[in-house]
C-alpha atoms as a PDB file:
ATOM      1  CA  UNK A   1     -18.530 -25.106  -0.016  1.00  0.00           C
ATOM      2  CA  UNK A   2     -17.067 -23.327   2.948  1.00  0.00           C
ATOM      3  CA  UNK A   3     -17.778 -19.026   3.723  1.00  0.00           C
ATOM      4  CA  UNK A   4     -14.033 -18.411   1.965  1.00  0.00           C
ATOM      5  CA  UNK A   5     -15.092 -19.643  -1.072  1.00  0.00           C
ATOM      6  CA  UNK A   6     -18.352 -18.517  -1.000  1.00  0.00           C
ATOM      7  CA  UNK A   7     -17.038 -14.975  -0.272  1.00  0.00           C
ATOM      8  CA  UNK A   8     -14.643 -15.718  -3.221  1.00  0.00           C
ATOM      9  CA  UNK A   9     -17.317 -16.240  -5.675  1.00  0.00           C
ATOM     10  CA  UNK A  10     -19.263 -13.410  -4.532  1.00  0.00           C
ATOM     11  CA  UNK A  11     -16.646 -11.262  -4.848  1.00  0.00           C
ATOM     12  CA  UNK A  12     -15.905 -12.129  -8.652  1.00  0.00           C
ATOM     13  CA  UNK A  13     -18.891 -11.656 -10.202  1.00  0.00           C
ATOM     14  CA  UNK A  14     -19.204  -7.563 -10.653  1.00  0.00           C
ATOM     15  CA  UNK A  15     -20.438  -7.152 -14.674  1.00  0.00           C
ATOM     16  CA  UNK A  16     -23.392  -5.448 -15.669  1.00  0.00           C
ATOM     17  CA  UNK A  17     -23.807  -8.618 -17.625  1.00  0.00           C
ATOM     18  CA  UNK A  18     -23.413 -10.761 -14.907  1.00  0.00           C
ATOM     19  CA  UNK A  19     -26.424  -8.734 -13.052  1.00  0.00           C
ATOM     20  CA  UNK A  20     -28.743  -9.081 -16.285  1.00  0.00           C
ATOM     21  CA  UNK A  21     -28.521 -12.756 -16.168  1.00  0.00           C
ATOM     22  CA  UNK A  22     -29.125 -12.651 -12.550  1.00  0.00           C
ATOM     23  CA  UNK A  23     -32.543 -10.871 -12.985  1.00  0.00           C
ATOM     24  CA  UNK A  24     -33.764 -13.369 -15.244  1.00  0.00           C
ATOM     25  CA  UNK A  25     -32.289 -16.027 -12.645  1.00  0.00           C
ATOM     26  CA  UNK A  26     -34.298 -18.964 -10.278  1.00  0.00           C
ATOM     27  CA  UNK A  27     -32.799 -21.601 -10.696  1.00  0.00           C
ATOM     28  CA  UNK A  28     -30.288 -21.439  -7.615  1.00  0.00           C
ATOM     29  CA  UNK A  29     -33.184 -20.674  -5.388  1.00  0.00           C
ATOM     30  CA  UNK A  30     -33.537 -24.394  -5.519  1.00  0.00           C
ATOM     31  CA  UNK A  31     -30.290 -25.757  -5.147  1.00  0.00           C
ATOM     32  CA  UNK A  32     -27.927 -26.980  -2.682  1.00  0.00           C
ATOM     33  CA  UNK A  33     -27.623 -24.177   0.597  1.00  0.00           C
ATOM     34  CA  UNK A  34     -24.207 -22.317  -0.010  1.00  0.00           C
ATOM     35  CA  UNK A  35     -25.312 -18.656   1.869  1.00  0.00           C
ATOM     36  CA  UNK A  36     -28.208 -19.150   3.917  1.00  0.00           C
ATOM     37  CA  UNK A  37     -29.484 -15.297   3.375  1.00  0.00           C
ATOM     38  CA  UNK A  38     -33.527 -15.457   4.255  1.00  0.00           C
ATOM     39  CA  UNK A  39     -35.170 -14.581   1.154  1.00  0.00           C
ATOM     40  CA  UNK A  40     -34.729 -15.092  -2.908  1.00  0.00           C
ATOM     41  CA  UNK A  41     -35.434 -12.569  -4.981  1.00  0.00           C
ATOM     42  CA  UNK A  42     -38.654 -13.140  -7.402  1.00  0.00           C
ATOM     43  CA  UNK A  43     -37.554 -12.937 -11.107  1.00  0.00           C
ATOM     44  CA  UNK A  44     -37.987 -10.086 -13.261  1.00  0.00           C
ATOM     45  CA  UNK A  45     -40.959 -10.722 -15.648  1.00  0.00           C
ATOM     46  CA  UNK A  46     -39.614  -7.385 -17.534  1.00  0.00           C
ATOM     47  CA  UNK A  47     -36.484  -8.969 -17.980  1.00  0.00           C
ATOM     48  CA  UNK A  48     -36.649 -12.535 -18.326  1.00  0.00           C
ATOM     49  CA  UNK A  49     -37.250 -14.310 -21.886  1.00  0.00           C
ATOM     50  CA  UNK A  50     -37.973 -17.734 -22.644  1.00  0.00           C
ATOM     51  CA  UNK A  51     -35.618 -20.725 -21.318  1.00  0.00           C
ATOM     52  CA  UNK A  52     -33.375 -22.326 -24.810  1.00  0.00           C
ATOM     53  CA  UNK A  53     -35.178 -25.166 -26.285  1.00  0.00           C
ATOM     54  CA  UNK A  54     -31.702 -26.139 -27.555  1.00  0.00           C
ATOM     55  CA  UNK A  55     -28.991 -28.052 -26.056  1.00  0.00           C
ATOM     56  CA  UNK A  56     -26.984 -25.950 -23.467  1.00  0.00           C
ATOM     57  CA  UNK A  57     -23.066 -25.264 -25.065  1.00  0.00           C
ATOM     58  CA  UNK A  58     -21.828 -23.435 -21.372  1.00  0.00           C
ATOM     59  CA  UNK A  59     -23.153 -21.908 -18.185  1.00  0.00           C
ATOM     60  CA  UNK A  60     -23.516 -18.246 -17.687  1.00  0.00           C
ATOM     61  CA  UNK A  61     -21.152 -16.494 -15.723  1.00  0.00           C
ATOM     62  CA  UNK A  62     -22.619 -16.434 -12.095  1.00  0.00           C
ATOM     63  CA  UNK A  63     -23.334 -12.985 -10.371  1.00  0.00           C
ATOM     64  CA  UNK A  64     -23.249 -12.659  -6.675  1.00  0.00           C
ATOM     65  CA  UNK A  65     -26.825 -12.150  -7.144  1.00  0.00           C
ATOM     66  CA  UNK A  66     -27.378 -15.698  -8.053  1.00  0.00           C
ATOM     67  CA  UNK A  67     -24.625 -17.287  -5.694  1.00  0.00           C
ATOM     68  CA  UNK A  68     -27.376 -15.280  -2.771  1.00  0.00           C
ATOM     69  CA  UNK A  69     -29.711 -17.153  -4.314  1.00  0.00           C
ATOM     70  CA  UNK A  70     -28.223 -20.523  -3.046  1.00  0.00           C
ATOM     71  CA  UNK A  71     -30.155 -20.263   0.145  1.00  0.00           C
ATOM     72  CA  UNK A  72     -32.587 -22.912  -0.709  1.00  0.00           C
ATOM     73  CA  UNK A  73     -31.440 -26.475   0.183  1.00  0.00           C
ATOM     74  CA  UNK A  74     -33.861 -28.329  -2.590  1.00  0.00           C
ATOM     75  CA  UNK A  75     -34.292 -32.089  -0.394  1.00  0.00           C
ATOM     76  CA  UNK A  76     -35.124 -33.842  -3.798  1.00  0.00           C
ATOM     77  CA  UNK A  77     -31.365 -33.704  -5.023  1.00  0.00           C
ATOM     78  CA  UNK A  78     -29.424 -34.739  -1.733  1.00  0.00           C
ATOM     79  CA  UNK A  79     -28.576 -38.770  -2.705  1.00  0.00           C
ATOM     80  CA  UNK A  80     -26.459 -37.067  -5.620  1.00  0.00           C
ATOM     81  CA  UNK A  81     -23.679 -36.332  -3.452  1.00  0.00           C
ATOM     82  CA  UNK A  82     -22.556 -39.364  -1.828  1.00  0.00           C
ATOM     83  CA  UNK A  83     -19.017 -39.597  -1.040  1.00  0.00           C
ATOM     84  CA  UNK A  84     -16.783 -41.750  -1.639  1.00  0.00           C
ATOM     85  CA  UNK A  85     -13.100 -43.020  -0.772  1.00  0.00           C
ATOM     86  CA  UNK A  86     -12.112 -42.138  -4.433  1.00  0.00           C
ATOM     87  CA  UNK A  87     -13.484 -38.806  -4.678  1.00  0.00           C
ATOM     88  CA  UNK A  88     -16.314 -36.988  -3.677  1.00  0.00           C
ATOM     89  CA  UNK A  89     -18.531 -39.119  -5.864  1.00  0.00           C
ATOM     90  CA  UNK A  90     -20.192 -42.214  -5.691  1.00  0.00           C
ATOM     91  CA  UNK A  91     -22.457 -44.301  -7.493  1.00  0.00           C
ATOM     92  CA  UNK A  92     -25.796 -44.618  -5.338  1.00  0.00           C
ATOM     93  CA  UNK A  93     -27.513 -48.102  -5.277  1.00  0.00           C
ATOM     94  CA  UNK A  94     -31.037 -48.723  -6.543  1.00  0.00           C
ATOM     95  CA  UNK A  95     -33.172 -49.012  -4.486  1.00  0.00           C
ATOM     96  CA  UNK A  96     -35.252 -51.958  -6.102  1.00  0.00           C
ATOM     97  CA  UNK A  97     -34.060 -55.085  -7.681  1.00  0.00           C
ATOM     98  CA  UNK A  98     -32.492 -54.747 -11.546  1.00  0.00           C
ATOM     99  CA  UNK A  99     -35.832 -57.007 -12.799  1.00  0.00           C
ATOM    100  CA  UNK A 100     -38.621 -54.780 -10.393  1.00  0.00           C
ATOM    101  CA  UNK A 101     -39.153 -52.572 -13.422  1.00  0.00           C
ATOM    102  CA  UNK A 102     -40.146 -55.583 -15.472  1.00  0.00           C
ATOM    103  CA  UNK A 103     -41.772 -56.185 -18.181  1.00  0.00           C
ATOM    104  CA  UNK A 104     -40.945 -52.737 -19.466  1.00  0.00           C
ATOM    105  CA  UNK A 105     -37.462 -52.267 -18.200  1.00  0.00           C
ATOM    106  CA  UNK A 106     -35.595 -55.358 -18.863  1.00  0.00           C
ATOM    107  CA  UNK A 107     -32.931 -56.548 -16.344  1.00  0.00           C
ATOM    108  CA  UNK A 108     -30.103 -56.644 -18.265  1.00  0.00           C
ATOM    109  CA  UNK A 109     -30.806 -52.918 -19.354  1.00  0.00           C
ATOM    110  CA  UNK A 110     -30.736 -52.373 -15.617  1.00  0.00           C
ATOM    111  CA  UNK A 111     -27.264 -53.763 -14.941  1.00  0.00           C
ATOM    112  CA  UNK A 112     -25.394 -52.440 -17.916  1.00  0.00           C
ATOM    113  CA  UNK A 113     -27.170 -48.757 -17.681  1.00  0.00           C
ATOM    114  CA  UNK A 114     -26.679 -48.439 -13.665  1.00  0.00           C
ATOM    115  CA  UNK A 115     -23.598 -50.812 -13.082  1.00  0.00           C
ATOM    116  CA  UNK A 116     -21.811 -49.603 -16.364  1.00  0.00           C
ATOM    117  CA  UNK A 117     -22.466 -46.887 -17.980  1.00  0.00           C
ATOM    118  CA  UNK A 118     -23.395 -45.085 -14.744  1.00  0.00           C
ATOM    119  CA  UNK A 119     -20.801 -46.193 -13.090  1.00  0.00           C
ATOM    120  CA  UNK A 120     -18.567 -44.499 -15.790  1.00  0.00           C
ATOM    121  CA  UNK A 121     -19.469 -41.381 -15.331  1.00  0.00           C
ATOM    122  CA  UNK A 122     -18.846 -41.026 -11.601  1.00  0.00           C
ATOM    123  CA  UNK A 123     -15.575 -42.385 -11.896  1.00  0.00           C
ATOM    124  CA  UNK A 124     -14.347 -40.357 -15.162  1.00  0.00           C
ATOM    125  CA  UNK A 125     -16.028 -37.275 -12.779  1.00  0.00           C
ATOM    126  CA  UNK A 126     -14.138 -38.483  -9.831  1.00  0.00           C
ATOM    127  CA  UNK A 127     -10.712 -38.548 -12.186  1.00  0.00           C
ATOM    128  CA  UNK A 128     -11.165 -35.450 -13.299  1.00  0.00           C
ATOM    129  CA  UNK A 129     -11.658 -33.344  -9.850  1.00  0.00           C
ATOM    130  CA  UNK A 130      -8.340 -35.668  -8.735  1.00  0.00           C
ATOM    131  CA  UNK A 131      -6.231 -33.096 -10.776  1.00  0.00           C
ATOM    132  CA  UNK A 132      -7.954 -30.025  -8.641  1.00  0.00           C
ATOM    133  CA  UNK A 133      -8.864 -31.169  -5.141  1.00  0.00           C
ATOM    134  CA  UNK A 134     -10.205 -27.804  -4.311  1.00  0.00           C
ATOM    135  CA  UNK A 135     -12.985 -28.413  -6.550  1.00  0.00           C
ATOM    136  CA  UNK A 136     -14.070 -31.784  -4.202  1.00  0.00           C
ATOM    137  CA  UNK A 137     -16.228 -29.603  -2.013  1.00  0.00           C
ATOM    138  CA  UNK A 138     -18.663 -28.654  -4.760  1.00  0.00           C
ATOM    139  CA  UNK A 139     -22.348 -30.291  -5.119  1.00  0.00           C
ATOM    140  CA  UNK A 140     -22.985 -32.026  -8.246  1.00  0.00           C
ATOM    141  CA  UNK A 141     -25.497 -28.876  -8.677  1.00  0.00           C
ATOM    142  CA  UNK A 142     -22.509 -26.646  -8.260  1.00  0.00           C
ATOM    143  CA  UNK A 143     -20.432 -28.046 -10.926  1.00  0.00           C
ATOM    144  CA  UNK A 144     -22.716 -27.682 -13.488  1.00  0.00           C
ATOM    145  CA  UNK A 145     -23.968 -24.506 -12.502  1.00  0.00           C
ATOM    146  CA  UNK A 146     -20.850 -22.680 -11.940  1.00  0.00           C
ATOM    147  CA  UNK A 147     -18.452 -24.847 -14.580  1.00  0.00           C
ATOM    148  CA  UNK A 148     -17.163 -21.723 -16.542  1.00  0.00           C
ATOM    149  CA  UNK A 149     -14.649 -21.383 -13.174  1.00  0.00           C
ATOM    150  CA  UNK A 150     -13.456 -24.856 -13.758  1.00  0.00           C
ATOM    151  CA  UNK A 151      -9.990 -25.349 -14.942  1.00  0.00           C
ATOM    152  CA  UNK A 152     -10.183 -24.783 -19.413  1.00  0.00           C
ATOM    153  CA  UNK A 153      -8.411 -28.550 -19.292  1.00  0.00           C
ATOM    154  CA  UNK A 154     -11.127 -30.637 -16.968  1.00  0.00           C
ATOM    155  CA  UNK A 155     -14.223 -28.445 -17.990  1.00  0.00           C
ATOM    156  CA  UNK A 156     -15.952 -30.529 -20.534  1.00  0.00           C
ATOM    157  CA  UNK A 157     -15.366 -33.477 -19.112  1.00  0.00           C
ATOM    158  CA  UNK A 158     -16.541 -32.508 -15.482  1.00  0.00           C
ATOM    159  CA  UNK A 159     -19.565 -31.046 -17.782  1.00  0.00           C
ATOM    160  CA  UNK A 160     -20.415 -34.577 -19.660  1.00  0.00           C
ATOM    161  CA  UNK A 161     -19.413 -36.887 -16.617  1.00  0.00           C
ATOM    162  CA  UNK A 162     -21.308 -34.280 -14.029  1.00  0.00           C
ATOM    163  CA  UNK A 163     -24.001 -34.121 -16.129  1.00  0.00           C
ATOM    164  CA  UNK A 164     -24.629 -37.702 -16.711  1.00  0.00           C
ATOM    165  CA  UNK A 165     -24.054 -38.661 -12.899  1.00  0.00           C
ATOM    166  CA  UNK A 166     -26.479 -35.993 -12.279  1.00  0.00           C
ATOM    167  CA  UNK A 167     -28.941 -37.512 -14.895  1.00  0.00           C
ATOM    168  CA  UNK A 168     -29.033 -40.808 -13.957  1.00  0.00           C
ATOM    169  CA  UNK A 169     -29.329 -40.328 -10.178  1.00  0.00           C
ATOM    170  CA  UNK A 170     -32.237 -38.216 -10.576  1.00  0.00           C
ATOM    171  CA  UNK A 171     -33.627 -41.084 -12.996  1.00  0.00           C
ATOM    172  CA  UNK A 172     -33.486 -44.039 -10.633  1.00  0.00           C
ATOM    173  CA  UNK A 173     -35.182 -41.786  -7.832  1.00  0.00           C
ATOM    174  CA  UNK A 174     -37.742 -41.056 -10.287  1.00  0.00           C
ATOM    175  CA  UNK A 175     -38.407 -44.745 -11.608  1.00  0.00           C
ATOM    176  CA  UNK A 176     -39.519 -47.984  -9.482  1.00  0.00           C
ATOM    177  CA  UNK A 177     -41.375 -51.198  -9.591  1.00  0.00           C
ATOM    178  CA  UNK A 178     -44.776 -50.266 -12.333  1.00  0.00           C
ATOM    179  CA  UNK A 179     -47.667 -49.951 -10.053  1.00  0.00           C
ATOM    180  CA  UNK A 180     -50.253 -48.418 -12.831  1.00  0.00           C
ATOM    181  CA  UNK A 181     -50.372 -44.940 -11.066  1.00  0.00           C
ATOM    182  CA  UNK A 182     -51.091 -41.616 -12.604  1.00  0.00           C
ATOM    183  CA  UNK A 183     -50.570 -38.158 -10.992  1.00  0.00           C
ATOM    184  CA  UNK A 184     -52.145 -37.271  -7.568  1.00  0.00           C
ATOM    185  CA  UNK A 185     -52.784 -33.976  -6.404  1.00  0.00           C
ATOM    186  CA  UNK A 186     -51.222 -30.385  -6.960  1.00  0.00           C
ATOM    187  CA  UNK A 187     -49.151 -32.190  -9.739  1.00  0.00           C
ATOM    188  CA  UNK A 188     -52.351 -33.597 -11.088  1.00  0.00           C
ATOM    189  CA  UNK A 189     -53.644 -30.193 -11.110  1.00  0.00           C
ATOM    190  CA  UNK A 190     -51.101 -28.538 -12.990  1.00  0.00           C
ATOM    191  CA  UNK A 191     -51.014 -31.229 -15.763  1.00  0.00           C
ATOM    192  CA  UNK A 192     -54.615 -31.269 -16.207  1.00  0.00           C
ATOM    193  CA  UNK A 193     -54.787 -27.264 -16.049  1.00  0.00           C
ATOM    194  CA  UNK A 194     -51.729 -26.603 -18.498  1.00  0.00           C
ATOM    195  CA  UNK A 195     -52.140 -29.668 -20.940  1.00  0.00           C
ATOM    196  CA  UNK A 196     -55.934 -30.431 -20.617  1.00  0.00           C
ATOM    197  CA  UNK A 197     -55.547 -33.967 -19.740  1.00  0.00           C
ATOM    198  CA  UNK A 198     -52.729 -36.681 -18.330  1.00  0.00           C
ATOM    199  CA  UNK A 199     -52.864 -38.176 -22.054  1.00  0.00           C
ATOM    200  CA  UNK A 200     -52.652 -35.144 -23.326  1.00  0.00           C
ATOM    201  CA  UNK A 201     -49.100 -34.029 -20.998  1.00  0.00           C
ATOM    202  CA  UNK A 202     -48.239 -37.858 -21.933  1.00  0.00           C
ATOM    203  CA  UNK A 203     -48.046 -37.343 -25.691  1.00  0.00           C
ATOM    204  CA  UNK A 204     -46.127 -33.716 -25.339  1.00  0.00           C
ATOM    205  CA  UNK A 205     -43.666 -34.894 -23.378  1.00  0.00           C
ATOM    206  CA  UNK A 206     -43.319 -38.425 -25.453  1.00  0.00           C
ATOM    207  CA  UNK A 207     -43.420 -36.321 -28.935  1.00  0.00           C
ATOM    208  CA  UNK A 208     -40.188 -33.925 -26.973  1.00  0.00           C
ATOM    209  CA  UNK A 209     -38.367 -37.033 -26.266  1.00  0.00           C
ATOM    210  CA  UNK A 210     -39.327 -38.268 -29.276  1.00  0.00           C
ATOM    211  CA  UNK A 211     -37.689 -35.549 -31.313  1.00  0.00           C
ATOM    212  CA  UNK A 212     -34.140 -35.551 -29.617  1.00  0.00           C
ATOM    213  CA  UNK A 213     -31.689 -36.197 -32.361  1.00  0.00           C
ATOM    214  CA  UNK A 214     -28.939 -38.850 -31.390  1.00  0.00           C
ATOM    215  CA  UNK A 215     -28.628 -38.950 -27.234  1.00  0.00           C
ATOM    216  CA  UNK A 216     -29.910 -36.991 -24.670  1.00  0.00           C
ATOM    217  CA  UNK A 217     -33.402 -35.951 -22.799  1.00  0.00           C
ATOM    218  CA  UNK A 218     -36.478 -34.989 -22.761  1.00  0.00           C
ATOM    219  CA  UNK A 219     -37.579 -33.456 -19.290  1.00  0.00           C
ATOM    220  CA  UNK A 220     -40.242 -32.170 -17.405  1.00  0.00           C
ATOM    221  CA  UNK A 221     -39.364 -28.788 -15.174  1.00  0.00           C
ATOM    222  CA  UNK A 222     -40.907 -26.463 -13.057  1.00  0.00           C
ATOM    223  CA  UNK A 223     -40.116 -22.841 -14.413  1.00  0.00           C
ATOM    224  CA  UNK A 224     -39.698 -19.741 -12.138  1.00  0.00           C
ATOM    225  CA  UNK A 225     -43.429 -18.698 -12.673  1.00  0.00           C
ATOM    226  CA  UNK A 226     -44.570 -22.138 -11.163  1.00  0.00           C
ATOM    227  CA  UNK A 227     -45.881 -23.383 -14.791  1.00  0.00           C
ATOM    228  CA  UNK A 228     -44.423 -26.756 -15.877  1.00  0.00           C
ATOM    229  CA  UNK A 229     -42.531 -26.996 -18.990  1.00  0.00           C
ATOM    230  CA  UNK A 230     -41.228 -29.230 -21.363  1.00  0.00           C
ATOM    231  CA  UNK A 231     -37.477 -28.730 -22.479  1.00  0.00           C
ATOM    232  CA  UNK A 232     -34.861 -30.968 -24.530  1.00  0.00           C
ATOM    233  CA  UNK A 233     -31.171 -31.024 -23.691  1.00  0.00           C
ATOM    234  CA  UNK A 234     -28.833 -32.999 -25.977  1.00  0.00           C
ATOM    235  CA  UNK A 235     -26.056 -36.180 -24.435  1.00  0.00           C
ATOM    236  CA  UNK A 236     -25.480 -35.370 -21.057  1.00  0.00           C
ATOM    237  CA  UNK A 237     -26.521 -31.693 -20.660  1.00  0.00           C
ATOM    238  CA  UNK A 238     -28.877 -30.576 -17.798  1.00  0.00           C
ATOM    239  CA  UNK A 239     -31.588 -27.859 -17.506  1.00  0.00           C
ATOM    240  CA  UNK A 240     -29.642 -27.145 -14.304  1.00  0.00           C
ATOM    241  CA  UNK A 241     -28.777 -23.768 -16.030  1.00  0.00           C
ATOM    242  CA  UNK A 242     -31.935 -22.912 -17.119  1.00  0.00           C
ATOM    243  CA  UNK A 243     -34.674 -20.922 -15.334  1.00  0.00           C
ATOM    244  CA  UNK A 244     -36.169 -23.726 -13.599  1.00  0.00           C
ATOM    245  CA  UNK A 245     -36.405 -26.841 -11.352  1.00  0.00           C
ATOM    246  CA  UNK A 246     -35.417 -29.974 -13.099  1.00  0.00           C
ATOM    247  CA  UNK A 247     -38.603 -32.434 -12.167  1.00  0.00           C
ATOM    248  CA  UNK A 248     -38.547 -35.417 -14.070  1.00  0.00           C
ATOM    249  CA  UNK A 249     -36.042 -36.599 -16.798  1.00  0.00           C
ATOM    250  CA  UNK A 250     -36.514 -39.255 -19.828  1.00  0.00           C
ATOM    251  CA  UNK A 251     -33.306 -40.599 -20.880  1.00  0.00           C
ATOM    252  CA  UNK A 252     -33.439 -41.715 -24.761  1.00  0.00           C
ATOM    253  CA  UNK A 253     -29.453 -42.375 -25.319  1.00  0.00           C
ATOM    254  CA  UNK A 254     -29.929 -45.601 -26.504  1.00  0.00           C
ATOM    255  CA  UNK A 255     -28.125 -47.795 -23.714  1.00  0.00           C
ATOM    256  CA  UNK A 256     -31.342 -46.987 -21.694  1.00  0.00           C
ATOM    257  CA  UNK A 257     -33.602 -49.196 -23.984  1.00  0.00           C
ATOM    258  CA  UNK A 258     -31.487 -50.813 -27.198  1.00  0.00           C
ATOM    259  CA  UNK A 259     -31.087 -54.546 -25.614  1.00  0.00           C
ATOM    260  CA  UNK A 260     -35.397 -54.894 -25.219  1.00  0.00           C
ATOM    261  CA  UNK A 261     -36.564 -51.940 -27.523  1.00  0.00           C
ATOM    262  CA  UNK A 262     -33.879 -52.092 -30.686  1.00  0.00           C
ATOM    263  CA  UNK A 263     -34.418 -49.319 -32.750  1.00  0.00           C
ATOM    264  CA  UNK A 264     -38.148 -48.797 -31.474  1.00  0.00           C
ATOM    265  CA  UNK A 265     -37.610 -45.642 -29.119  1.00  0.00           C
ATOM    266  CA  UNK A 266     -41.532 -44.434 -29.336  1.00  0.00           C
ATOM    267  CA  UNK A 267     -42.169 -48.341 -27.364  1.00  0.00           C
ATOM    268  CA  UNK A 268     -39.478 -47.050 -24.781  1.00  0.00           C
ATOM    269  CA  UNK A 269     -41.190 -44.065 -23.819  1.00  0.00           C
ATOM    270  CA  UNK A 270     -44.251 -45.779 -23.699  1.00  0.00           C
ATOM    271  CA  UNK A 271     -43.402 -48.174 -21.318  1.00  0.00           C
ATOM    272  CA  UNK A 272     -41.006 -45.835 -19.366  1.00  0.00           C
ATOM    273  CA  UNK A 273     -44.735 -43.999 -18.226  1.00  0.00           C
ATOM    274  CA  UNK A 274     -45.267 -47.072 -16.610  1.00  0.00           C
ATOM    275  CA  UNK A 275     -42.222 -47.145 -14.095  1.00  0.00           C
ATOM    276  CA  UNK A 276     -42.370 -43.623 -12.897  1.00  0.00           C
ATOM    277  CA  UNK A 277     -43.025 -43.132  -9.510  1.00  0.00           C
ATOM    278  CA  UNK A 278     -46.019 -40.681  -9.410  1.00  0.00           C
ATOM    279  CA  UNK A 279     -45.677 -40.481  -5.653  1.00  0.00           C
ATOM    280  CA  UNK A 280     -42.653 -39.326  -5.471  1.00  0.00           C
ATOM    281  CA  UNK A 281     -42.643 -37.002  -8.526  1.00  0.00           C
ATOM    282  CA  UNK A 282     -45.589 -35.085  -7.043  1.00  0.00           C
ATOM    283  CA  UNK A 283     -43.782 -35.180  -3.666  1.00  0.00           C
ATOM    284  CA  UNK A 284     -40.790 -33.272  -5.606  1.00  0.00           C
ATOM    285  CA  UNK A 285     -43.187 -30.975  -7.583  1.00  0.00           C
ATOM    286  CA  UNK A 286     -44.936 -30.084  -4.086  1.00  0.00           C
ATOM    287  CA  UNK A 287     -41.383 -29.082  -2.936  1.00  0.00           C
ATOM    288  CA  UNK A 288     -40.033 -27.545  -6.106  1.00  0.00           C
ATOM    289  CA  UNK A 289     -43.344 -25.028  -6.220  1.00  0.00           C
ATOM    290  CA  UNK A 290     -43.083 -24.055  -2.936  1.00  0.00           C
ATOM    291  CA  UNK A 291     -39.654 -23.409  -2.818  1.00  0.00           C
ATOM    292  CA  UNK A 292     -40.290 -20.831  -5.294  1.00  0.00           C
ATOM    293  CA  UNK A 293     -43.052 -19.145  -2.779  1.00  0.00           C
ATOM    294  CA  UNK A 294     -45.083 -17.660  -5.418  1.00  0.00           C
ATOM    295  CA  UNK A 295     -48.482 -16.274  -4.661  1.00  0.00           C
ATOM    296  CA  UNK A 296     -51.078 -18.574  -5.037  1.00  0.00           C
ATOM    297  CA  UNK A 297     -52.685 -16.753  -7.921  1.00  0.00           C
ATOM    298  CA  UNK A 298     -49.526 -17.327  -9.821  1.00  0.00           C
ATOM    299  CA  UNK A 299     -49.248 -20.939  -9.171  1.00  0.00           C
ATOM    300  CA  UNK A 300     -53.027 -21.359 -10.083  1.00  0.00           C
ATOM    301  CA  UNK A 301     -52.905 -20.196 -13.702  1.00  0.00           C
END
């Protein structure tokens, strides 16, 4: 987004509301850079309640406290904005063959989920922005977090479609060929000091994704205090506007398991453990925590 529009969102957001939400606010600390101010305010712990469980309905209003809080460019998320000659959106490639995830990831899942249904959303997203070009310079991250300024007539579809490009990309960054890995270490360390033990994280975040009703997630995010959490969000919704860094996401619409797992979604998330890319999830939850540049004490808790 260029310094006009940046001003122009600053310049709109002026309710007392609008500053309570900001308070509470950390999210956009980790997001794409829009004003590259030095420092991020911490969050107040006075003010700030517990993140919604529940599936997200719409996204605050934005204050031009929390547009200042953009100053953070959060690496992890850059392959979601690939552009394209249709739009500013593109589908990104895999980067592993559609059968390296077997035997718990079939192939066929592969194609239809990434080549299909994936595919759908970025160009339904792409259709959408068509009818408002000035909306092609927004991030992904920008969409969702500031979609109450979308046109009334695009706005739930640039949510859904958004949302689920969002989604998967993060999933197939998160996900590669099984190598029988566990956590390594700061992640390690925060599992093992919040949940006891990796089985013990393991069955949390399996009974959340287990207790989605219909489609959606369950995910794994880092909240403004540095303390992982476990949150559900419901089709194509994303924690994006919730106090925290999305980390890791399990998708349990059932296009991502019905042609090898059937009904049997508790044998998807058991074998989904398998493909996650430990490496790379602690390399985003190494970023994610510093990026929030809490004192150590905090973090250590």
């Amino acid at each position: 987004m260029n310094n006009l529009m940046s001003l122009f969102l600053l310049s709109t957001a002026t309710t007392a509301h609008q500053k309570k939400v900001a308070a509470s606010y950390k999210y956009a600390c980790q997001q794409k850079q829009l004003l590259r101010t030095p420092t991020c305010a911490q969050p107040n712990r006075e003010t700030a309640t517990t993140p919604p469980q529940a599936p997200i309905t719409k996204v605050p209003m934005v204050s031009s406290s929390e547009l200042a809080m953009l100053n953070t460019l959060y690496q992890a998320d850059e392959a979601t904005d690939i552009p394209a000659s249709t739009g500013p959106f593109e589908l990104p490639p895999l980067e592993y063959n559609y059968n390296a995830l077997e035997p718990y990831i079939d192939e066929a899942t592969m194609r239809v989920h990434h080549d299909g249904h994936h595919r759908t959303y970025v160009n339904n997203l792409n259709a959408a922005l068509s009818r408002y070009p000035e909306f092609y310079a927004y991030t992904l991250e920008e969409l969702l977090l500031f979609s109450d300024r979308l046109p009334s007539d695009i706005q739930t579809q640039v949510i859904n479609n958004a949302g689920g490009h969002y989604n998967h990309s993060l999933t197939w960054k998160l996900i590669g060929p099984p190598t029988n890995s566990e956590p390594t270490g700061q992640l390690k360390t925060a599992i093992e000091t919040q949940f006891g033990t990796f089985d013990n994280f393991k069955a949390a975040l399996t009974l959340a994704a287990l207790s989605v009703f219909g489609s959606g997630y369950a995910w794994l995010i880092l909240n403004p205090y540095g303390r992982l959490q476990i949150v559900t969000t419901g089709n194509q919704t994303t924690p994006i506007p919730l106090r925290g860094i999305p980390l890791l996401p399990i998708d349990v619409w059932e296009h991502a398991y019905y042609l090898k797992h059937q009904n049997k979604r508790g044998n998807y998330i058991s074998d989904f453990f398998n493909v996650i890319n430990w490496d790379r999830l602690g390399e985003r939850y190494d970023a994610a925590l510093a990026s929030l540049n809490l004192p150590t004490s905090t973090t250590s808790q």
